[in-house]
N, C-alpha and C. Protein backbone atom coordinates (compact mmCIF):
# COMPACT_ATOMS: atom_id res chain seq x y z
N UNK A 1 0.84 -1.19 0.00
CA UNK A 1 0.00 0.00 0.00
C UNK A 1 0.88 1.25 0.00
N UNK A 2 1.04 2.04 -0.74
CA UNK A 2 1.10 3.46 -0.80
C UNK A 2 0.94 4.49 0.39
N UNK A 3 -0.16 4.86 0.21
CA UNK A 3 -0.45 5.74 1.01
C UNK A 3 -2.14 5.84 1.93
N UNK A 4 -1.72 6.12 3.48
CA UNK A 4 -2.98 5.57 3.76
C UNK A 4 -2.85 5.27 5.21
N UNK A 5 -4.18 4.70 6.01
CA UNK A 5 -5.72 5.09 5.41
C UNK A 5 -5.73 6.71 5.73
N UNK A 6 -6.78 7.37 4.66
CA UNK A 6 -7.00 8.87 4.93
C UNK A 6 -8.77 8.86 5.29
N UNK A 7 -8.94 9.28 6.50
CA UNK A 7 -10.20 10.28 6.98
C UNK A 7 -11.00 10.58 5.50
N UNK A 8 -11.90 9.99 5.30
CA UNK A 8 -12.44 11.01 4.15
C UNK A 8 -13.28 12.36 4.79
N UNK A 9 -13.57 12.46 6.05
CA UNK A 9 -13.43 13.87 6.20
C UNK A 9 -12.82 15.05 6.89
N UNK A 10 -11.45 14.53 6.99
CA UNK A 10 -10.54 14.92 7.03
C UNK A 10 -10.19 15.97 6.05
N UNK A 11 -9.71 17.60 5.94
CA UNK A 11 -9.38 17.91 4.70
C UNK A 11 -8.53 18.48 5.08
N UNK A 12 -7.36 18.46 3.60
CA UNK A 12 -5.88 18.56 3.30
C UNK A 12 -4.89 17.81 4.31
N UNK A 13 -4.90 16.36 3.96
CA UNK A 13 -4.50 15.18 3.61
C UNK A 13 -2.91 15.48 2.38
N UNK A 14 -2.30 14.93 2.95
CA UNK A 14 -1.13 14.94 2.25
C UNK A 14 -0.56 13.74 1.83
N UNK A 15 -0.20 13.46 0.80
CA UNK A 15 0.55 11.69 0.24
C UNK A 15 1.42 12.40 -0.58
N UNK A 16 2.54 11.77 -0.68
CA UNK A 16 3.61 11.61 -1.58
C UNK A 16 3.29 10.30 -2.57
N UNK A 17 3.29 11.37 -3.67
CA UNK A 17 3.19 9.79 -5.07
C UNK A 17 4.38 10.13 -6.43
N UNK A 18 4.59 8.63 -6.40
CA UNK A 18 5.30 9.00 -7.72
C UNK A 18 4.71 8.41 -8.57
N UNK A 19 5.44 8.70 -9.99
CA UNK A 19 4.78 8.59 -11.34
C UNK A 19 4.01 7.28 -11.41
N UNK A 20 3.15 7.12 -11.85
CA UNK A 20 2.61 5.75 -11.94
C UNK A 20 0.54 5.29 -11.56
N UNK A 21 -0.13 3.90 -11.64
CA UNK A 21 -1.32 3.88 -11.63
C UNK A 21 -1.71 3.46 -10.49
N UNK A 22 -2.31 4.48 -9.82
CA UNK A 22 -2.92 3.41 -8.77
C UNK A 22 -4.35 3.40 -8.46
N UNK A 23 -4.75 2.63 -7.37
CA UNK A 23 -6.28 2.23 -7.25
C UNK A 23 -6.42 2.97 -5.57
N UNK A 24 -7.44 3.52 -5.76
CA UNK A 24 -7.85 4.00 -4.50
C UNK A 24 -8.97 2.97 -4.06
N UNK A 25 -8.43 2.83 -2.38
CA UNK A 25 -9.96 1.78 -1.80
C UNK A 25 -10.65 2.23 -0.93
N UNK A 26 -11.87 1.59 -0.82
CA UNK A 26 -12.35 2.21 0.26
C UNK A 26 -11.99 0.80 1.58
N UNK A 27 -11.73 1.27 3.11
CA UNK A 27 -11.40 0.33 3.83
C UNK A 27 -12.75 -0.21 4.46
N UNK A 28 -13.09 -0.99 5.22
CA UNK A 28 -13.81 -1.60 6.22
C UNK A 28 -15.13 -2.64 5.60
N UNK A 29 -15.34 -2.81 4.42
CA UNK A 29 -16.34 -3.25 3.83
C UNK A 29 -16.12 -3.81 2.64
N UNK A 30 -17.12 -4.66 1.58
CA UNK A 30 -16.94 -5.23 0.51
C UNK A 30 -18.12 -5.13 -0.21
N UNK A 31 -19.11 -4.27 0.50
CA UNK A 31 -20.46 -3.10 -0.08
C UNK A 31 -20.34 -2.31 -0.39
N UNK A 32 -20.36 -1.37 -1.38
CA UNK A 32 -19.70 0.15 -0.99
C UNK A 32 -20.96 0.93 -2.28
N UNK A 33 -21.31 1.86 -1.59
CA UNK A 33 -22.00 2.35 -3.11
C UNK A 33 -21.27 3.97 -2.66
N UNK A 34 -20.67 4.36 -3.99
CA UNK A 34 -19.91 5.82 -4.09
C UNK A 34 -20.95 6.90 -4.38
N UNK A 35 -22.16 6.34 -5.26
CA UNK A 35 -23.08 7.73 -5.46
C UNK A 35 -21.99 9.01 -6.21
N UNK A 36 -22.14 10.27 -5.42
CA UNK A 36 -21.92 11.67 -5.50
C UNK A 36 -20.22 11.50 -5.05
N UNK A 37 -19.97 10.82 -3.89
CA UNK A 37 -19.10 10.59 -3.57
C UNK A 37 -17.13 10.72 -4.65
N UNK A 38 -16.34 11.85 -4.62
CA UNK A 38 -15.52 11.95 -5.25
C UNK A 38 -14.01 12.32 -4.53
N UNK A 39 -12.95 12.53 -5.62
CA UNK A 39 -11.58 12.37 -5.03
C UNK A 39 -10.87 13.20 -5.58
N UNK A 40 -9.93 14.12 -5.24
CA UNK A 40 -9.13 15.33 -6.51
C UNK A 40 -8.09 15.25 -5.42
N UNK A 41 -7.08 15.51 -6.06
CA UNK A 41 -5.32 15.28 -5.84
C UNK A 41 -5.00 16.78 -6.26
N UNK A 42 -4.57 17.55 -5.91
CA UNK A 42 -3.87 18.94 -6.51
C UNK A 42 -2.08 18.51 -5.94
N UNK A 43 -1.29 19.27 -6.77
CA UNK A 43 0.52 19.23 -6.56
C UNK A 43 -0.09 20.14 -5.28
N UNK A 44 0.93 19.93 -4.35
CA UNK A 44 1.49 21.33 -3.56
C UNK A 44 1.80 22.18 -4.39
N UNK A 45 1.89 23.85 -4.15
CA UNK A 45 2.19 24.71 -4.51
C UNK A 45 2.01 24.76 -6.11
N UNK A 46 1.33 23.76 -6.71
CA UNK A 46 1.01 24.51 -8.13
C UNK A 46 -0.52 23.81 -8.24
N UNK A 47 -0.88 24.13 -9.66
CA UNK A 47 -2.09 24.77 -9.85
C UNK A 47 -2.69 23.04 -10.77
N UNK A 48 -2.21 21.99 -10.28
CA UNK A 48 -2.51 20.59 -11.26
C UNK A 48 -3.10 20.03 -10.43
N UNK A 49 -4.28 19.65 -10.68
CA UNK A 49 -5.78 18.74 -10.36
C UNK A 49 -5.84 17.34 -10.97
N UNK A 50 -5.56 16.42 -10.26
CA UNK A 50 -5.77 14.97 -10.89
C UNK A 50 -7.29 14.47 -10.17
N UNK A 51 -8.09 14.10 -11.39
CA UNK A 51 -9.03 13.48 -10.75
C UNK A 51 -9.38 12.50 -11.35
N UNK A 52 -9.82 11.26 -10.40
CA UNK A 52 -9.45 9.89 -10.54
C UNK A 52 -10.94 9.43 -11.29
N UNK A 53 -10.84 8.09 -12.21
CA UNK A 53 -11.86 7.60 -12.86
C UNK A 53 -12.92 6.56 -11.72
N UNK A 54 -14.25 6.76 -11.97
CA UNK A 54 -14.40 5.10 -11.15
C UNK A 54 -14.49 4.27 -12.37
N UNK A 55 -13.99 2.88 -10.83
CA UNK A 55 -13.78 1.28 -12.10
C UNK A 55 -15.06 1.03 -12.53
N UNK A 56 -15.14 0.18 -13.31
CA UNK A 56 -15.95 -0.69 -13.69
C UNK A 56 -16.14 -2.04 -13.35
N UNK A 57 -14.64 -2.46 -13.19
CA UNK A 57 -14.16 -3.84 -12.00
C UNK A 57 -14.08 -3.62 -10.74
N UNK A 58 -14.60 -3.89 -9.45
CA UNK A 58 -14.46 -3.17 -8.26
C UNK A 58 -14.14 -4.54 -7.64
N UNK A 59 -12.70 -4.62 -7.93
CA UNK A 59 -11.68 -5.67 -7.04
C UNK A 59 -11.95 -5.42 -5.60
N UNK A 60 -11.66 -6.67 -4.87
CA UNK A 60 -12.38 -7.19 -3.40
C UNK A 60 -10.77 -7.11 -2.82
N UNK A 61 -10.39 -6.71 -2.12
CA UNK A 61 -9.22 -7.20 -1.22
C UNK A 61 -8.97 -6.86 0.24
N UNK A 62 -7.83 -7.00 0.70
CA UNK A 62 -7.44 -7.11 1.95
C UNK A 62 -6.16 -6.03 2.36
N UNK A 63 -6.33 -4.86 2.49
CA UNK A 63 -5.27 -3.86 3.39
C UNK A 63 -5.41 -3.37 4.50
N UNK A 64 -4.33 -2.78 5.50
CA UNK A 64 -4.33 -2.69 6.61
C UNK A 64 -4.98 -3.91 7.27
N UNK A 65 -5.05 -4.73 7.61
CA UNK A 65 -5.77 -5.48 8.08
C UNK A 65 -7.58 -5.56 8.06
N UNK A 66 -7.90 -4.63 6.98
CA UNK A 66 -9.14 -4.31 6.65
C UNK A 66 -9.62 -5.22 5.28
N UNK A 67 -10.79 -5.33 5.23
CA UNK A 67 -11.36 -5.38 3.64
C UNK A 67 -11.06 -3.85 3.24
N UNK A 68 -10.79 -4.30 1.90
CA UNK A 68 -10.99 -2.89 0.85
C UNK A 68 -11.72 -3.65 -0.13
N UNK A 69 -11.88 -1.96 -0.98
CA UNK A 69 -12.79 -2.81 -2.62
C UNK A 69 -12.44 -1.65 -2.90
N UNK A 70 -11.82 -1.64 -4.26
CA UNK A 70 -11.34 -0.83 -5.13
C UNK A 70 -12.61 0.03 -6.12
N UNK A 71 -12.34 1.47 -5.88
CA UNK A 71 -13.27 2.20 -6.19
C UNK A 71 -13.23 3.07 -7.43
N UNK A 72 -11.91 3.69 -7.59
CA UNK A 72 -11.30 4.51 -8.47
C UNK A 72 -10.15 4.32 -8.79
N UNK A 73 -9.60 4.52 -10.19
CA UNK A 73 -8.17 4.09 -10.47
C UNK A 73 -7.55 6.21 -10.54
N UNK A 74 -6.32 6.10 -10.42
CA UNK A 74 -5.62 7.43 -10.60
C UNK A 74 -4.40 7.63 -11.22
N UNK A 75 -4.16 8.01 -12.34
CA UNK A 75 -3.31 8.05 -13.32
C UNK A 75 -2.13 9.32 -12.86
N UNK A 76 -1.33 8.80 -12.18
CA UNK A 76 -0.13 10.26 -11.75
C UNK A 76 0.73 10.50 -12.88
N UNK A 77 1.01 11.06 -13.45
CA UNK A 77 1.98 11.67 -14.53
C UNK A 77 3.24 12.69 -13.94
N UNK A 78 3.18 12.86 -12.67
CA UNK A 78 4.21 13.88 -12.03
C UNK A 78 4.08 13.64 -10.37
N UNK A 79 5.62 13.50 -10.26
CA UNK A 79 5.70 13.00 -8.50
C UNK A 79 5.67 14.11 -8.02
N UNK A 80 5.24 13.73 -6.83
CA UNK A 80 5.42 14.85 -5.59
C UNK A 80 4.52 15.08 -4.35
N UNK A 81 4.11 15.73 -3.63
CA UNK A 81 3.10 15.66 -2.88
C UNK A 81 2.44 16.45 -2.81
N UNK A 82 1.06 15.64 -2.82
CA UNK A 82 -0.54 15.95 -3.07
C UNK A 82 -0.92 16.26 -1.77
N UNK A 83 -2.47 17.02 -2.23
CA UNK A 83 -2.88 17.26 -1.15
C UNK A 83 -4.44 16.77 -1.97
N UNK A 84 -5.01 16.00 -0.81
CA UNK A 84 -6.77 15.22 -0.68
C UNK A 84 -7.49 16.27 -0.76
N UNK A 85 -8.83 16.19 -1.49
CA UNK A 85 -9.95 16.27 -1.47
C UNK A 85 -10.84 15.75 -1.53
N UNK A 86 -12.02 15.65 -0.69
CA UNK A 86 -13.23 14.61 -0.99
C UNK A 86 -14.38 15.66 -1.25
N UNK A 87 -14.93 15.54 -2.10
CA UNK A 87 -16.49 15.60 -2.59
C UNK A 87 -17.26 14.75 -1.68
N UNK A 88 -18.58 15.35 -1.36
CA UNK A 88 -19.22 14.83 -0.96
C UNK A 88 -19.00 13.27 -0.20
N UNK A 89 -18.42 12.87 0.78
CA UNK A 89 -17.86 12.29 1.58
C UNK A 89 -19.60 11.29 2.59
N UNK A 90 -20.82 12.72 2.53
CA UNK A 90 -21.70 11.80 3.24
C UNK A 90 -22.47 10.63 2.05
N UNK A 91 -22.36 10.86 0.72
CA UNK A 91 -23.13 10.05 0.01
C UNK A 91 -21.91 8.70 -0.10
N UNK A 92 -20.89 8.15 0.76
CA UNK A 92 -20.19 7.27 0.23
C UNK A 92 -20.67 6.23 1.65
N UNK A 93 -21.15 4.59 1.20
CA UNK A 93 -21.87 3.71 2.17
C UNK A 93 -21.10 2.72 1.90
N UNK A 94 -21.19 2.13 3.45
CA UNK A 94 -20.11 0.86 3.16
C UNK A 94 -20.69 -0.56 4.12
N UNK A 95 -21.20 -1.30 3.85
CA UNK A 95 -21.39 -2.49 4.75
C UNK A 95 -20.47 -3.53 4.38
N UNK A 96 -19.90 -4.33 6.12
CA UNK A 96 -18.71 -5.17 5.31
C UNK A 96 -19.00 -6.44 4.93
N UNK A 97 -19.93 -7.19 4.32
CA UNK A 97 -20.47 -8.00 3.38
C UNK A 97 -20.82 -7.86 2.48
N UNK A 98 -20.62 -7.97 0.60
CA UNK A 98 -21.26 -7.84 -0.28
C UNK A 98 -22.49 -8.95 -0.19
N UNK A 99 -22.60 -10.11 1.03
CA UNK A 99 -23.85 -11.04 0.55
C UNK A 99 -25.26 -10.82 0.30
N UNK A 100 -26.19 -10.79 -0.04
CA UNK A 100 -27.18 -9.95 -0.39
C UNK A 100 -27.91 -10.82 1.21
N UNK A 101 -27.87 -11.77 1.59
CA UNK A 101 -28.46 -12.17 3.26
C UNK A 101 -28.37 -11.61 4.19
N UNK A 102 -26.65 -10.98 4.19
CA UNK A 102 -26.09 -10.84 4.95
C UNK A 102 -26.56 -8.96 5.35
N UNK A 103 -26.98 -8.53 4.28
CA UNK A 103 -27.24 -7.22 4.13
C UNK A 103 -28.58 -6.31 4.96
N UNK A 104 -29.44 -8.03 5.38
CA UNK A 104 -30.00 -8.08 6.51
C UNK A 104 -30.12 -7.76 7.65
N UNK A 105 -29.17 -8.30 7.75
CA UNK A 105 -28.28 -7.66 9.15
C UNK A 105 -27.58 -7.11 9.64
N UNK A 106 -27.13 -6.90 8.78
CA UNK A 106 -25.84 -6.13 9.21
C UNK A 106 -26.40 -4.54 8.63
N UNK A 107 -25.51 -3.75 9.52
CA UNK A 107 -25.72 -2.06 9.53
C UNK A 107 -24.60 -1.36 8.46
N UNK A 108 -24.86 0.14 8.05
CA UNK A 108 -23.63 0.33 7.19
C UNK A 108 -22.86 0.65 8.41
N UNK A 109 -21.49 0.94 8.14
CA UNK A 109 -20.28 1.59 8.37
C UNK A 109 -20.64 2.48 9.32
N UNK A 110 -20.42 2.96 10.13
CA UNK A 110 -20.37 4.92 10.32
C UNK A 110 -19.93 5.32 9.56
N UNK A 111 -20.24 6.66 8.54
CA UNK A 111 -19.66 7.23 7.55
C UNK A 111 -18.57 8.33 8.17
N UNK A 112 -18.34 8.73 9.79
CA UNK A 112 -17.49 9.44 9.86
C UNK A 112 -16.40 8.73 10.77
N UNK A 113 -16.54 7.17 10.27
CA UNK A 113 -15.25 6.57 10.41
C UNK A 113 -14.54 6.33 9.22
N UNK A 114 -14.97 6.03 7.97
CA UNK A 114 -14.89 5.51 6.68
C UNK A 114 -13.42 6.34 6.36
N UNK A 115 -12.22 5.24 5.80
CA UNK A 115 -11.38 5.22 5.61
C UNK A 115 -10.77 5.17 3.90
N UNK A 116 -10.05 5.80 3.39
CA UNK A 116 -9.65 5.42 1.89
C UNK A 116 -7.88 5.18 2.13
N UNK A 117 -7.11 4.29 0.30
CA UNK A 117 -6.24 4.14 0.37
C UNK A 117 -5.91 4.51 -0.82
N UNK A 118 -4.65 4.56 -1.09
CA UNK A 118 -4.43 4.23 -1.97
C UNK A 118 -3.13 3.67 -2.24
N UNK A 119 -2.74 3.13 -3.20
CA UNK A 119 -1.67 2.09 -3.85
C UNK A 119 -2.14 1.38 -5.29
């Protein structure tokens, strides 16, 4: 993992990235609906906005000792360190079962625990 976990409402969040693709996750769950929910990267001190695609494949895995599920991919073209933004942060839901039984019972997330990564 890269960089991580960040507060999604937390703001100005700092990661160091270098050139290259990575996948942002969301932590604690393997439900996740993003909605409105978004992500923008600006350089320090200059004026470049990266903002990340969502997948279409939303890979299931395991960081920090958490479930993740991969939400958005992010294309860096220039290293250095970023600073976070989240969009709308309350429309992002996370329960940690995708089973549709299981969805029963179980409650979402707290949304002002909800964690992202990236790598």
């Amino acid at each position: 993992m890269q960089g991580g976990p960040f507060n999604i409402h937390k703001p100005n969040q700092k990661v160091y990235l270098t050139t290259g693709i990575y996948g942002i996750r969301v932590l604690g769950g393997w439900s996740v609906r993003v909605r409105d929910f978004s992500v923008s990267l600006r350089i320090e001190n200059m004026n470049i906005t990266i903002e990340p695609k969502k997948t279409i494949w939303r890979v299931q895995d395991w960081g920090f000792k958490k479930r993740t599920k991969k939400i958005m991919v992010l294309d860096v073209l220039q290293s250095g360190n970023y600073i976070i933004t989240f969009k709308n942060p309350k429309s992002l839901s996370v329960r940690r079962s995708n089973l549709i039984v299981m969805r029963l019972f179980e409650k979402e997330l707290p949304n002002e625990s909800l964690e992202i990564c990236i790598g």
